[in-house]
PDB file of N, CA and C in Angstrom:
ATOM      1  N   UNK A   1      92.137  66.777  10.611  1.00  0.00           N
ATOM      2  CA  UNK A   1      92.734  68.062  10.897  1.00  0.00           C
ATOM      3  C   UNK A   1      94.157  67.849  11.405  1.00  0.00           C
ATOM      4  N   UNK A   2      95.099  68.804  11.007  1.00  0.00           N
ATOM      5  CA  UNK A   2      96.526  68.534  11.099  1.00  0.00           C
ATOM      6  C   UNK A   2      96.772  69.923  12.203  1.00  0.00           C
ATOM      7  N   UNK A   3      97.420  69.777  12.855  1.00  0.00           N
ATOM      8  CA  UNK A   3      98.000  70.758  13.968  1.00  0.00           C
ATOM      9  C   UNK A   3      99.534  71.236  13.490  1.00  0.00           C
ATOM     10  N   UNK A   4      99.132  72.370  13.684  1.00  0.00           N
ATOM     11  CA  UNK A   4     100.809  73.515  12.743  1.00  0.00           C
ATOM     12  C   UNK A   4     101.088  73.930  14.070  1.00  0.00           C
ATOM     13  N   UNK A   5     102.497  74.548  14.072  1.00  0.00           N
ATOM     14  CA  UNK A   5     103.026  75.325  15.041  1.00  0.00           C
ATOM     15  C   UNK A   5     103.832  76.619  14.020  1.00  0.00           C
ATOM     16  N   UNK A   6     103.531  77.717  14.485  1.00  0.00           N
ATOM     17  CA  UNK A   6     104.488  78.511  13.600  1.00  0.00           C
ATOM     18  C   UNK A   6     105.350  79.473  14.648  1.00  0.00           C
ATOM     19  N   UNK A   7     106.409  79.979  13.959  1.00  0.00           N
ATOM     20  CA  UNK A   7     107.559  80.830  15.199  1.00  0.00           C
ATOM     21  C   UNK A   7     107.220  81.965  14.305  1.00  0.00           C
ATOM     22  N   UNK A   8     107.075  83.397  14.945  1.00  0.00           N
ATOM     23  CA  UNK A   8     106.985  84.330  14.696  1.00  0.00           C
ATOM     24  C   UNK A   8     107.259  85.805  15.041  1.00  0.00           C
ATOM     25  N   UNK A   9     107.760  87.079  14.742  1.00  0.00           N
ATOM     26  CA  UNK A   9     107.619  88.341  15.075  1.00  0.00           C
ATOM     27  C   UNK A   9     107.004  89.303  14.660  1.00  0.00           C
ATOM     28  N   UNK A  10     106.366  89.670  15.634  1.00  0.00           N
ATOM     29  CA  UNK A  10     105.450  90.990  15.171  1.00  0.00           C
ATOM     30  C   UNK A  10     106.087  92.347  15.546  1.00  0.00           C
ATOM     31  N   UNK A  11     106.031  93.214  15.146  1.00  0.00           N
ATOM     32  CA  UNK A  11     106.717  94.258  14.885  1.00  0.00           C
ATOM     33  C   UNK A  11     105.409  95.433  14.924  1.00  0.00           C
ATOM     34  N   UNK A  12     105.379  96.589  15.820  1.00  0.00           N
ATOM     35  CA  UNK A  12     104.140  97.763  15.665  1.00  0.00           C
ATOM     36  C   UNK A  12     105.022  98.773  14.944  1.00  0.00           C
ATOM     37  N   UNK A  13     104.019  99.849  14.531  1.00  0.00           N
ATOM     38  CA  UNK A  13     104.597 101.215  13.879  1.00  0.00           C
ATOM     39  C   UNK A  13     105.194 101.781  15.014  1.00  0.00           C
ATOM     40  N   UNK A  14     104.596 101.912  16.098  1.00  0.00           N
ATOM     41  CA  UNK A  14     104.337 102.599  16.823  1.00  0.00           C
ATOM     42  C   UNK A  14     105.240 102.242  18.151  1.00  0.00           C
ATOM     43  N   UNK A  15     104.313 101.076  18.603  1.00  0.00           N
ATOM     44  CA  UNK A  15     104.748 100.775  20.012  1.00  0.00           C
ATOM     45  C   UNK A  15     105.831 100.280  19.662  1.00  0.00           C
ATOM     46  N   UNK A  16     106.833 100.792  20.698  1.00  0.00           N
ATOM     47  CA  UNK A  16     108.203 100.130  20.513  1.00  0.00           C
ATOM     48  C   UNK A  16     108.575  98.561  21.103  1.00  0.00           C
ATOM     49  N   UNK A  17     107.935  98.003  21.116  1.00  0.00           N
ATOM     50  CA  UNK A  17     107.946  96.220  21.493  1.00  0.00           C
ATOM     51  C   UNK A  17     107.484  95.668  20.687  1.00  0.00           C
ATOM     52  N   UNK A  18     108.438  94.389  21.074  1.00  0.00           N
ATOM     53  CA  UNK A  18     108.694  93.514  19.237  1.00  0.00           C
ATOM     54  C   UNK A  18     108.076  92.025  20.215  1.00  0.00           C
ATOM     55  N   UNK A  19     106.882  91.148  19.519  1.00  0.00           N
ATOM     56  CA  UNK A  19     106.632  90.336  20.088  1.00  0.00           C
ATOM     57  C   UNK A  19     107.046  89.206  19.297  1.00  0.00           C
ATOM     58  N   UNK A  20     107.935  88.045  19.998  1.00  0.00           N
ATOM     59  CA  UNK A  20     108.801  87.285  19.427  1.00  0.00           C
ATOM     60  C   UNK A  20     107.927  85.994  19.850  1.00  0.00           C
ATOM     61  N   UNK A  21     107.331  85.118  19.327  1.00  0.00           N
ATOM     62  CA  UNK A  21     106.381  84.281  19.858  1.00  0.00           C
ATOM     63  C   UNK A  21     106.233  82.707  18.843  1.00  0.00           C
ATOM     64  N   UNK A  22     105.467  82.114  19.345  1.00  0.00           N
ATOM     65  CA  UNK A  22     104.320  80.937  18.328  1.00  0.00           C
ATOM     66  C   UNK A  22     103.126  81.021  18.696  1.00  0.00           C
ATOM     67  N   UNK A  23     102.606  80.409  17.559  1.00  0.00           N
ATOM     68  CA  UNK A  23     101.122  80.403  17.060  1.00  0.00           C
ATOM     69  C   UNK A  23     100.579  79.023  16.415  1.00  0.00           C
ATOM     70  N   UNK A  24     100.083  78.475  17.235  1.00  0.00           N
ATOM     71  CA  UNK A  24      98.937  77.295  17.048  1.00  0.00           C
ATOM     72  C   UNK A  24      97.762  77.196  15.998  1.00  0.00           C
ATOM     73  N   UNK A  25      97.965  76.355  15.210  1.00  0.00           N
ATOM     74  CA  UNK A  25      96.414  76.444  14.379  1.00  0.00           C
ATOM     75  C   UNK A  25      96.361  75.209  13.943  1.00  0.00           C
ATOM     76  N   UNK A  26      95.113  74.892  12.926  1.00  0.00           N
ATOM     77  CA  UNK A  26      94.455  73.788  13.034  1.00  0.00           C
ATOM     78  C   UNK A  26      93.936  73.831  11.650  1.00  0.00           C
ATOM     79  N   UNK A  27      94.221  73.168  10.318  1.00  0.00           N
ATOM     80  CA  UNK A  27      93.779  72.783   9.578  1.00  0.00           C
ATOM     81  C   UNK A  27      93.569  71.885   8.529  1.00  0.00           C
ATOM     82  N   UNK A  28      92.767  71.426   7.409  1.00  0.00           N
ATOM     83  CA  UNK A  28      93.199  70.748   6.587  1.00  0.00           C
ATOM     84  C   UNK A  28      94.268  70.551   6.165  1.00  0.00           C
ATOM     85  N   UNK A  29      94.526  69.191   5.958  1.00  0.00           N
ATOM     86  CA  UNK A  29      96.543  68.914   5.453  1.00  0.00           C
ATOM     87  C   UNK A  29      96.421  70.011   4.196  1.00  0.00           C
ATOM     88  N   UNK A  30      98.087  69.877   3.873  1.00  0.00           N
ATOM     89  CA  UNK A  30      97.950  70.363   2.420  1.00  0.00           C
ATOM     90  C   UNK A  30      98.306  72.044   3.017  1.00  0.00           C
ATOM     91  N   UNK A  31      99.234  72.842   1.959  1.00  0.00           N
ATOM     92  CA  UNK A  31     100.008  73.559   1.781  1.00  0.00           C
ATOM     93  C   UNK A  31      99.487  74.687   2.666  1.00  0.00           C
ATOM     94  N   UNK A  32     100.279  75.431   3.305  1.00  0.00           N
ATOM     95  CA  UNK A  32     100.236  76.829   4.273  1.00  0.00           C
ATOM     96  C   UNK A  32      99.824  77.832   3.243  1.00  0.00           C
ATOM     97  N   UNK A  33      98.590  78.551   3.491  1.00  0.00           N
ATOM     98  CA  UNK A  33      99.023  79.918   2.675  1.00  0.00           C
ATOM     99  C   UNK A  33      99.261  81.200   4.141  1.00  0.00           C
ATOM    100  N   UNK A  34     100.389  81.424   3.855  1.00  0.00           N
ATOM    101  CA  UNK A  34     101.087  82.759   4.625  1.00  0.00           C
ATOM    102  C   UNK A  34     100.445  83.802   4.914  1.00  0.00           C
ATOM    103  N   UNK A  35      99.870  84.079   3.615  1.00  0.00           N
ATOM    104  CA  UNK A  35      99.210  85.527   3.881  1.00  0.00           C
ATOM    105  C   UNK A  35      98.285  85.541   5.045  1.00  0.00           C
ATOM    106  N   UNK A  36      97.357  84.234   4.687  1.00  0.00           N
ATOM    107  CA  UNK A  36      96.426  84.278   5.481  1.00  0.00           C
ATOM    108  C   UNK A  36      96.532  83.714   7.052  1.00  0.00           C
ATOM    109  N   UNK A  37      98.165  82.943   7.178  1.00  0.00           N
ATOM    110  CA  UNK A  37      98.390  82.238   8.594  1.00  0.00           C
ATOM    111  C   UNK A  37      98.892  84.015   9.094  1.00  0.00           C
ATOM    112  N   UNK A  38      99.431  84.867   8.210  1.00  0.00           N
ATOM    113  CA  UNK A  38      99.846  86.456   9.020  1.00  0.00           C
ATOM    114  C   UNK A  38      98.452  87.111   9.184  1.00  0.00           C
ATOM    115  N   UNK A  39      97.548  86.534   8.594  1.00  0.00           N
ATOM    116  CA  UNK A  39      96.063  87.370   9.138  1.00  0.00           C
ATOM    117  C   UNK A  39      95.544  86.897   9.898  1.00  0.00           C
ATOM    118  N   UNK A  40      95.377  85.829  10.588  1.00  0.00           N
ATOM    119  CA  UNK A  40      95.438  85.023  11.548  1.00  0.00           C
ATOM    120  C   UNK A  40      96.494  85.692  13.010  1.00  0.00           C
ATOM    121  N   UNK A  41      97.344  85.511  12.334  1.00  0.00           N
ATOM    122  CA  UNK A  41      98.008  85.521  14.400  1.00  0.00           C
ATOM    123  C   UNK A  41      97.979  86.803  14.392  1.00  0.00           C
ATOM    124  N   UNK A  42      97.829  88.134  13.422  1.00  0.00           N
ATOM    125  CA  UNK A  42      97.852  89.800  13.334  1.00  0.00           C
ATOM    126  C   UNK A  42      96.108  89.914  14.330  1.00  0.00           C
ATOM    127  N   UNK A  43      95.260  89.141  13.757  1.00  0.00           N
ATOM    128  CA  UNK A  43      93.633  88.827  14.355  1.00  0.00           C
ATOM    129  C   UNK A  43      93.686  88.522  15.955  1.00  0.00           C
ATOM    130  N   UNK A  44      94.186  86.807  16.133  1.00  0.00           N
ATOM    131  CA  UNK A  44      94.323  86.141  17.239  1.00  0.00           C
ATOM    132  C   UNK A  44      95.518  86.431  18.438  1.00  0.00           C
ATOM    133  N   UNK A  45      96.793  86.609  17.928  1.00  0.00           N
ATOM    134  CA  UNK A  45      97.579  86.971  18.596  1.00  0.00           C
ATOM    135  C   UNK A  45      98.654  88.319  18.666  1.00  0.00           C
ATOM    136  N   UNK A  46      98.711  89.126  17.190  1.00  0.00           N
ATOM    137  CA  UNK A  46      99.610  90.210  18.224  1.00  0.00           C
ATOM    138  C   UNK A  46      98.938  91.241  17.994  1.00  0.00           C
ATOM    139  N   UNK A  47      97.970  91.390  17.687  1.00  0.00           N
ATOM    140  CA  UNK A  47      96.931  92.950  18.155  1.00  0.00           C
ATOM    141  C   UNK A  47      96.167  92.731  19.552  1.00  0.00           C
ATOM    142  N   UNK A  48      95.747  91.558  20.200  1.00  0.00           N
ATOM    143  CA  UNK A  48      95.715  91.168  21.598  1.00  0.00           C
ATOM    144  C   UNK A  48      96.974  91.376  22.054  1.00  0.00           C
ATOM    145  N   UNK A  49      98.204  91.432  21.668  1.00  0.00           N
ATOM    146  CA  UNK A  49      99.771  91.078  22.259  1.00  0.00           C
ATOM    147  C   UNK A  49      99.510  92.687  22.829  1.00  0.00           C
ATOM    148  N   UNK A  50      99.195  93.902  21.837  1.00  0.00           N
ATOM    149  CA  UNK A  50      99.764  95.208  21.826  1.00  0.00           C
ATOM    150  C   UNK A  50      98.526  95.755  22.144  1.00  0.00           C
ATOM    151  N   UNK A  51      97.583  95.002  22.439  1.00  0.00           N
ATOM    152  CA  UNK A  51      96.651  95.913  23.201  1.00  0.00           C
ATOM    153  C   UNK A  51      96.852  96.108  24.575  1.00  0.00           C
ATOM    154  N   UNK A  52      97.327  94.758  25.360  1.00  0.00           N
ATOM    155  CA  UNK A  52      97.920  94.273  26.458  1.00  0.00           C
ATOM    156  C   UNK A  52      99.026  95.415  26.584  1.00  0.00           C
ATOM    157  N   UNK A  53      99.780  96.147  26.119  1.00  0.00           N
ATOM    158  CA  UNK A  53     100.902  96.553  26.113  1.00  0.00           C
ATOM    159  C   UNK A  53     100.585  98.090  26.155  1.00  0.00           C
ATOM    160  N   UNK A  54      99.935  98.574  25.177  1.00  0.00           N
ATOM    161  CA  UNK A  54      99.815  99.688  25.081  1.00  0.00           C
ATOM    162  C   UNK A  54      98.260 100.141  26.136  1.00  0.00           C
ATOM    163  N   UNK A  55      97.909  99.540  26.506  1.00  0.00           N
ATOM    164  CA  UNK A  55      96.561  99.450  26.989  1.00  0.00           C
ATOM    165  C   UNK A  55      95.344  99.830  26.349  1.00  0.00           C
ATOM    166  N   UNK A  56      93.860  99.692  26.941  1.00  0.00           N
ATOM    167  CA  UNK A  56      92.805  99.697  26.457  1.00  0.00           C
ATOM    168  C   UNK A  56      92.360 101.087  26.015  1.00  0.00           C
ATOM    169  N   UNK A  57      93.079 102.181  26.017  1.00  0.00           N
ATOM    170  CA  UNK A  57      92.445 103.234  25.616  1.00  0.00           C
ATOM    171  C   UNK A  57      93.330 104.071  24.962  1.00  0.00           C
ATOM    172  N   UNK A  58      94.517 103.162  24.217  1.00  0.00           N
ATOM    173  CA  UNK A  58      95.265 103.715  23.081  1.00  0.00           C
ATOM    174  C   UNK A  58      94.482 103.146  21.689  1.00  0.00           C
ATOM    175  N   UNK A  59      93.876 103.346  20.778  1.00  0.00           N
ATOM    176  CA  UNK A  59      93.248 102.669  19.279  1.00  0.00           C
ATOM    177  C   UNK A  59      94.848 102.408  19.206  1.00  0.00           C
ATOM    178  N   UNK A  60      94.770 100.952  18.526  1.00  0.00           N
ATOM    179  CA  UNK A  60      95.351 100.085  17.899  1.00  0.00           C
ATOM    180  C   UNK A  60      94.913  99.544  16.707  1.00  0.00           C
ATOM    181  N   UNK A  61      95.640 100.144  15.312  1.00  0.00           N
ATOM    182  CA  UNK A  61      95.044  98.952  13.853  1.00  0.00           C
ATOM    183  C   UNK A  61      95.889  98.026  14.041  1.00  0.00           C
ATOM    184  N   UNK A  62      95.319  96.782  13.114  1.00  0.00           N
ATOM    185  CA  UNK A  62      96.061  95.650  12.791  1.00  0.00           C
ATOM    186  C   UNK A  62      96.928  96.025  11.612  1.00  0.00           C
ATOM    187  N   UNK A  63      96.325  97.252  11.066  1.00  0.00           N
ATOM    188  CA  UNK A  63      97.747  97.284   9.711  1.00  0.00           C
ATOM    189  C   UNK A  63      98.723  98.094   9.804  1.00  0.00           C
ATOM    190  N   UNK A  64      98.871  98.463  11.120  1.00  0.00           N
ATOM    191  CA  UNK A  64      99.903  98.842  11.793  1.00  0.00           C
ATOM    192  C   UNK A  64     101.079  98.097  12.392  1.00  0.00           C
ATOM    193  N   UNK A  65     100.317  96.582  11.921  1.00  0.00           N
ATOM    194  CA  UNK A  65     101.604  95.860  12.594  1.00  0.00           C
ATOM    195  C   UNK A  65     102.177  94.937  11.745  1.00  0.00           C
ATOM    196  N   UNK A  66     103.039  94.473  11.783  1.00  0.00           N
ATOM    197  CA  UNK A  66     104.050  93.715  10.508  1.00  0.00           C
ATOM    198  C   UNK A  66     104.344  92.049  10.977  1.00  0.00           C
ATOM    199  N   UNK A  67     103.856  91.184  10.590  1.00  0.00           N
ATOM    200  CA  UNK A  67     104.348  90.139  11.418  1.00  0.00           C
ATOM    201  C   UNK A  67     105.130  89.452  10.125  1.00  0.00           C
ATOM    202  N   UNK A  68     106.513  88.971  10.523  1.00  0.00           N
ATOM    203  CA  UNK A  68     107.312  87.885   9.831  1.00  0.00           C
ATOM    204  C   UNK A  68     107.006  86.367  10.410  1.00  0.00           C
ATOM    205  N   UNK A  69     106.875  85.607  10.010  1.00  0.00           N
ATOM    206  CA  UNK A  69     106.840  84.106   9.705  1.00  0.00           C
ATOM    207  C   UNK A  69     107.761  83.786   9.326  1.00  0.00           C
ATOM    208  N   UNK A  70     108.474  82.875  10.711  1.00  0.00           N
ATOM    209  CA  UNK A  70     110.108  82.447  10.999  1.00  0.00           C
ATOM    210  C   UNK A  70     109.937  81.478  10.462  1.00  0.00           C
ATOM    211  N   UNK A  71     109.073  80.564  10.904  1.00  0.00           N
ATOM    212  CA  UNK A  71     109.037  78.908  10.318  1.00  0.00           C
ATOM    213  C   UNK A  71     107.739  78.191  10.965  1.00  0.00           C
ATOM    214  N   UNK A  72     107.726  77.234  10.307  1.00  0.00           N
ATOM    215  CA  UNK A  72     106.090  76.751   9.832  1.00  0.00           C
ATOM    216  C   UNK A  72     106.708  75.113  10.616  1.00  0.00           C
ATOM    217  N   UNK A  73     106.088  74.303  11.246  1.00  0.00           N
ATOM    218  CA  UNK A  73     105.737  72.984  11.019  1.00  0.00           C
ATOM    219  C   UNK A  73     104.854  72.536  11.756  1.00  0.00           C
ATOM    220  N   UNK A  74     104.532  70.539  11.189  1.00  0.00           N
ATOM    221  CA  UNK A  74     103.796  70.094  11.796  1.00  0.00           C
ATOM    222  C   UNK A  74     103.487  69.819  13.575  1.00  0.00           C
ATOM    223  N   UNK A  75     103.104  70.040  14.306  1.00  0.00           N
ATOM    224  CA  UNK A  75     102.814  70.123  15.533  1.00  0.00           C
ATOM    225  C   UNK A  75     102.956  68.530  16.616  1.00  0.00           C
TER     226      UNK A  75
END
């Protein structure tokens, strides 16, 4: 197992805070697929980011939020 680091921003419809961050993961060597490292930190890290933010009794979707993938490397 190979350890990634990725730099990233997530962006809501809604809430006006932009979470500018990295994201840790863990997998077989061999090529990134994106889509699924943005379904990943949208899962693990910025719908936890904007729940924190907006609090527990605003509904929050995940396809409400937009994350860009700054850059990718090995860890």
């Amino acid at each position: 197992m190979t350890t990634y680091i990725a730099q990233f921003i997530a962006k809501h419809r809604i809430v006006q805070v932009q979470q500018n961050s990295v994201f840790t993961w863990r997998q077989e060597g061999g090529e990134i697929d994106e889509s699924l490292l943005v379904d990943k930190i949208k899962r693990e890290s910025a719908l936890l980011f904007y729940q924190l933010v907006a609090g527990r009794n605003y509904p929050l979707n995940s396809s409400d939020i937009v994350v860009t993938v700054l850059k990718t490397e090995i860890y």
